[in-house]
C-alpha atoms as a PDB file:
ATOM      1  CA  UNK A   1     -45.615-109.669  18.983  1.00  0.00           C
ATOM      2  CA  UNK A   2     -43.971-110.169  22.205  1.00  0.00           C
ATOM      3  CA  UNK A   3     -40.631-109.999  20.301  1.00  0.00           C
ATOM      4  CA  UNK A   4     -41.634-106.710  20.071  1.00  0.00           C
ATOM      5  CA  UNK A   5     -42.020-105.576  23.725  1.00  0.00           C
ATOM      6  CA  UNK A   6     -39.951-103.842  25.609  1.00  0.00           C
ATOM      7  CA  UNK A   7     -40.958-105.673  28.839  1.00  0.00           C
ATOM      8  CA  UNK A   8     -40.932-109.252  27.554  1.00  0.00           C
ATOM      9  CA  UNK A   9     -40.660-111.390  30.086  1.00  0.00           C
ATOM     10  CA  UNK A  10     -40.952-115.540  30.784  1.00  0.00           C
ATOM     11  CA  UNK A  11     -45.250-115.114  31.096  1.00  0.00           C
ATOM     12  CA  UNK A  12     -45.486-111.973  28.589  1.00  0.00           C
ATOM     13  CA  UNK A  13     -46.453-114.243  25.673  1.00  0.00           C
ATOM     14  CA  UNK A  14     -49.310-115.361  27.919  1.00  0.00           C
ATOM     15  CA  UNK A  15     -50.732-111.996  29.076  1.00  0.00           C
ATOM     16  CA  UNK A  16     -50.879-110.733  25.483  1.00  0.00           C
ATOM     17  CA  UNK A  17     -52.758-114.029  24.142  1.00  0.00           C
ATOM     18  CA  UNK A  18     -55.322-113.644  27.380  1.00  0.00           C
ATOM     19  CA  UNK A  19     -55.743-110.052  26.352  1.00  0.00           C
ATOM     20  CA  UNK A  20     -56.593-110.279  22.900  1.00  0.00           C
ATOM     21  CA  UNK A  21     -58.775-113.465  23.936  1.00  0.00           C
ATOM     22  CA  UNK A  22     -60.261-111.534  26.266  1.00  0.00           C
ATOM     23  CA  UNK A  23     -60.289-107.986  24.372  1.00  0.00           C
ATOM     24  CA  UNK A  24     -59.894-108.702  20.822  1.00  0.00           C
ATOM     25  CA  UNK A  25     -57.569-106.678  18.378  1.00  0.00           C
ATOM     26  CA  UNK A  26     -57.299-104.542  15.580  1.00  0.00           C
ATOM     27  CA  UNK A  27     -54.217-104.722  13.153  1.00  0.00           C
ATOM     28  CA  UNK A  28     -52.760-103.581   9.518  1.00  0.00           C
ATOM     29  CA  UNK A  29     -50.949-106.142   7.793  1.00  0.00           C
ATOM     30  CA  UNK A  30     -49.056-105.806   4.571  1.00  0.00           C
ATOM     31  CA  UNK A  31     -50.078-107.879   1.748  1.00  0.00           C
ATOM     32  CA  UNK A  32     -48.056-110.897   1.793  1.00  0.00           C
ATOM     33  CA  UNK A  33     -46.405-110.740   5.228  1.00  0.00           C
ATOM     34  CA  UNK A  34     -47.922-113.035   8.531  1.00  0.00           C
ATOM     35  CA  UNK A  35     -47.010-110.388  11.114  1.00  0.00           C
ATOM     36  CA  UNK A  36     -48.993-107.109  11.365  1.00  0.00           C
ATOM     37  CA  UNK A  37     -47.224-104.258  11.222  1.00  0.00           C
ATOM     38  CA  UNK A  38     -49.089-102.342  13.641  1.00  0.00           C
ATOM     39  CA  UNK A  39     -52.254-103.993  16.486  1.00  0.00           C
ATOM     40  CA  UNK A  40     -53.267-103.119  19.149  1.00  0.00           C
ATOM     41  CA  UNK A  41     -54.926-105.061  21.968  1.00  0.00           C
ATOM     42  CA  UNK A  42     -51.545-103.980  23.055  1.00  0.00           C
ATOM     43  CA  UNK A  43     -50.566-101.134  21.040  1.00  0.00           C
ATOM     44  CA  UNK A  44     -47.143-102.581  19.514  1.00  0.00           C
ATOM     45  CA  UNK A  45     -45.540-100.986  16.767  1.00  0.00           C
ATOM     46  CA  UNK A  46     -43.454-103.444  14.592  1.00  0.00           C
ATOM     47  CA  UNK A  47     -42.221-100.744  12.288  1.00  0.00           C
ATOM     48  CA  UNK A  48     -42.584-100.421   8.204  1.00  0.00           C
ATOM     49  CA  UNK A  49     -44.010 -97.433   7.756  1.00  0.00           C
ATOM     50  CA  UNK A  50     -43.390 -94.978  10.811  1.00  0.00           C
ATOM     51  CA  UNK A  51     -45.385 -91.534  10.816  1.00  0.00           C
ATOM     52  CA  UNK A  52     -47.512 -93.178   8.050  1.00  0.00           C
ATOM     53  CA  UNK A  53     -50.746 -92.570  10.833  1.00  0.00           C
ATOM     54  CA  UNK A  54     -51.186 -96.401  11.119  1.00  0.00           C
ATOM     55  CA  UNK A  55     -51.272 -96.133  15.202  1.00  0.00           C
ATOM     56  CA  UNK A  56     -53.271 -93.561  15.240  1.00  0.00           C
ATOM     57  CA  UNK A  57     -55.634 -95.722  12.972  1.00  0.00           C
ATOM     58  CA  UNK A  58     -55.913 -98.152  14.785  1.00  0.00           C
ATOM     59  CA  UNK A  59     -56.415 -96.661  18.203  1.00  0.00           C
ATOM     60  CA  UNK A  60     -59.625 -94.566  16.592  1.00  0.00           C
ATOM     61  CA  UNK A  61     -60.579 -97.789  15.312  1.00  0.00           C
ATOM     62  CA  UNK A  62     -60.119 -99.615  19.014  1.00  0.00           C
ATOM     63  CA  UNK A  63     -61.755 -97.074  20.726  1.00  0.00           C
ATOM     64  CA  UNK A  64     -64.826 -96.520  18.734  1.00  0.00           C
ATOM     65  CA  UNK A  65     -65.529-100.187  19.160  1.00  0.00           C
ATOM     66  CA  UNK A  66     -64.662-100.101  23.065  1.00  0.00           C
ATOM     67  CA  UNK A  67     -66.429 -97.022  23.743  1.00  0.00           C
ATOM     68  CA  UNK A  68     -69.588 -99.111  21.641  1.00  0.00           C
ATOM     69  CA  UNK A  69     -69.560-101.805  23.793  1.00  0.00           C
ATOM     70  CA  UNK A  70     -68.617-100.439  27.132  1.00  0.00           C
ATOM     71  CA  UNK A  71     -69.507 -96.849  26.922  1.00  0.00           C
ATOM     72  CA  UNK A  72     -67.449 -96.057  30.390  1.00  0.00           C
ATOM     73  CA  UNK A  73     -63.975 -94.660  30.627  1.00  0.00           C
ATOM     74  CA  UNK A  74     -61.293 -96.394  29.148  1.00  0.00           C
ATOM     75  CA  UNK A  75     -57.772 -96.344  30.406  1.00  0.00           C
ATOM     76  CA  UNK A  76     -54.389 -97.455  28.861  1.00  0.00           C
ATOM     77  CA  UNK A  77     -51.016 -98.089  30.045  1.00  0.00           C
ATOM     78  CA  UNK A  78     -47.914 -96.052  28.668  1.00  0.00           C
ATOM     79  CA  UNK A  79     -44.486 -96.158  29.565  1.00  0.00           C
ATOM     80  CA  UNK A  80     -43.310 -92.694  30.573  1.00  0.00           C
ATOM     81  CA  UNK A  81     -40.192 -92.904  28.102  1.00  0.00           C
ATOM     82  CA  UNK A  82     -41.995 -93.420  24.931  1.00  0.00           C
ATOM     83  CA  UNK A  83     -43.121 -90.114  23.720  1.00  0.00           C
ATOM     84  CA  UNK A  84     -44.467 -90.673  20.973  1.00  0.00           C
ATOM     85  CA  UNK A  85     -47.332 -93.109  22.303  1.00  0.00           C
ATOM     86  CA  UNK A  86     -47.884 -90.794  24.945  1.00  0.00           C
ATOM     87  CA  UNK A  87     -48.096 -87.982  22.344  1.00  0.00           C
ATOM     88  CA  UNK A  88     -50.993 -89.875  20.776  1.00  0.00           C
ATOM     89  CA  UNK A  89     -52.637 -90.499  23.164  1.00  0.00           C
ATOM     90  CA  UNK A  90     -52.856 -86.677  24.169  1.00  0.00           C
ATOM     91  CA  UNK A  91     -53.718 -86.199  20.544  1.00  0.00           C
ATOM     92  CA  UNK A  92     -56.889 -88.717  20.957  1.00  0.00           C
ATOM     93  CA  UNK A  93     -58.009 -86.840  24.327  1.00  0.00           C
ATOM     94  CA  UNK A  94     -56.662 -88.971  26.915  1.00  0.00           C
ATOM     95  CA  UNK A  95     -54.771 -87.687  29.775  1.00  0.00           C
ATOM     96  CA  UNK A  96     -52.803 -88.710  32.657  1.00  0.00           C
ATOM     97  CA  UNK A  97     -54.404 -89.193  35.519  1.00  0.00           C
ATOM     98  CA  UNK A  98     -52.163 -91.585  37.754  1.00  0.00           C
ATOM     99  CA  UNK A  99     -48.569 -93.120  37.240  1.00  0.00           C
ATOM    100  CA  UNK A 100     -47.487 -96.672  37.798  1.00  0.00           C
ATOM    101  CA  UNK A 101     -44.365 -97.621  38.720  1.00  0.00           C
ATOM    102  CA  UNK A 102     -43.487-101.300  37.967  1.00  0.00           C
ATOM    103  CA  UNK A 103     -41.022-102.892  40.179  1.00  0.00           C
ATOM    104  CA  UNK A 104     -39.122-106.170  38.739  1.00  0.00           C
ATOM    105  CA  UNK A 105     -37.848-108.848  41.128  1.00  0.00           C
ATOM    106  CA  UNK A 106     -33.906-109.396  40.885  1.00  0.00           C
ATOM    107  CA  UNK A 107     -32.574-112.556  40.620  1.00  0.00           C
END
């Protein structure tokens, strides 16, 4: 999955295992193939089957069982260029409430 991510980095690979340790997942796999094409513990989508509603699926699916457990806000991290995410998650109810800016160190 970090092949996947935009913002890969040397410790990315890391922060994605701690998070699913830490968070669990949800994903859709296609018979036959090892990679999912869609999870989320970070919402990556691998693509095979774009506006098929498989996001979407799985972020109900993610949130239900968060909102179980925690039953408190929940809050997720979108980059401001990727419409489509953000478009979802307007769709599900959230809404922006403060922006991050992420600043990488230069070599």
């Amino acid at each position: 999955m970090d092949d996947h991510w935009d913002y890969k980095e040397e410790n990315s690979l890391q922060l994605i295992q701690q998070s699913i340790e830490l968070n669990g997942g949800i994903g859709i796999f296609r018979q036959g193939l090892e990679q999912p094409i869609c999870w989320i513990s970070f919402l990556i989508y691998t693509g095979g089957g774009t506006k098929k509603g498989y996001a979407a699926l799985i972020m109900k699916m993610k949130l239900k069982r968060l909102l179980s457990i925690h039953n408190t806000d929940l809050f997720s991290f979108v980059c401001i260029e990727n419409t489509p995410s953000l478009a979802l998650h307007y769709k599900l109810g959230f809404e922006t409430v403060n922006r991050v800016t992420w600043i990488q160190k230069c070599n």
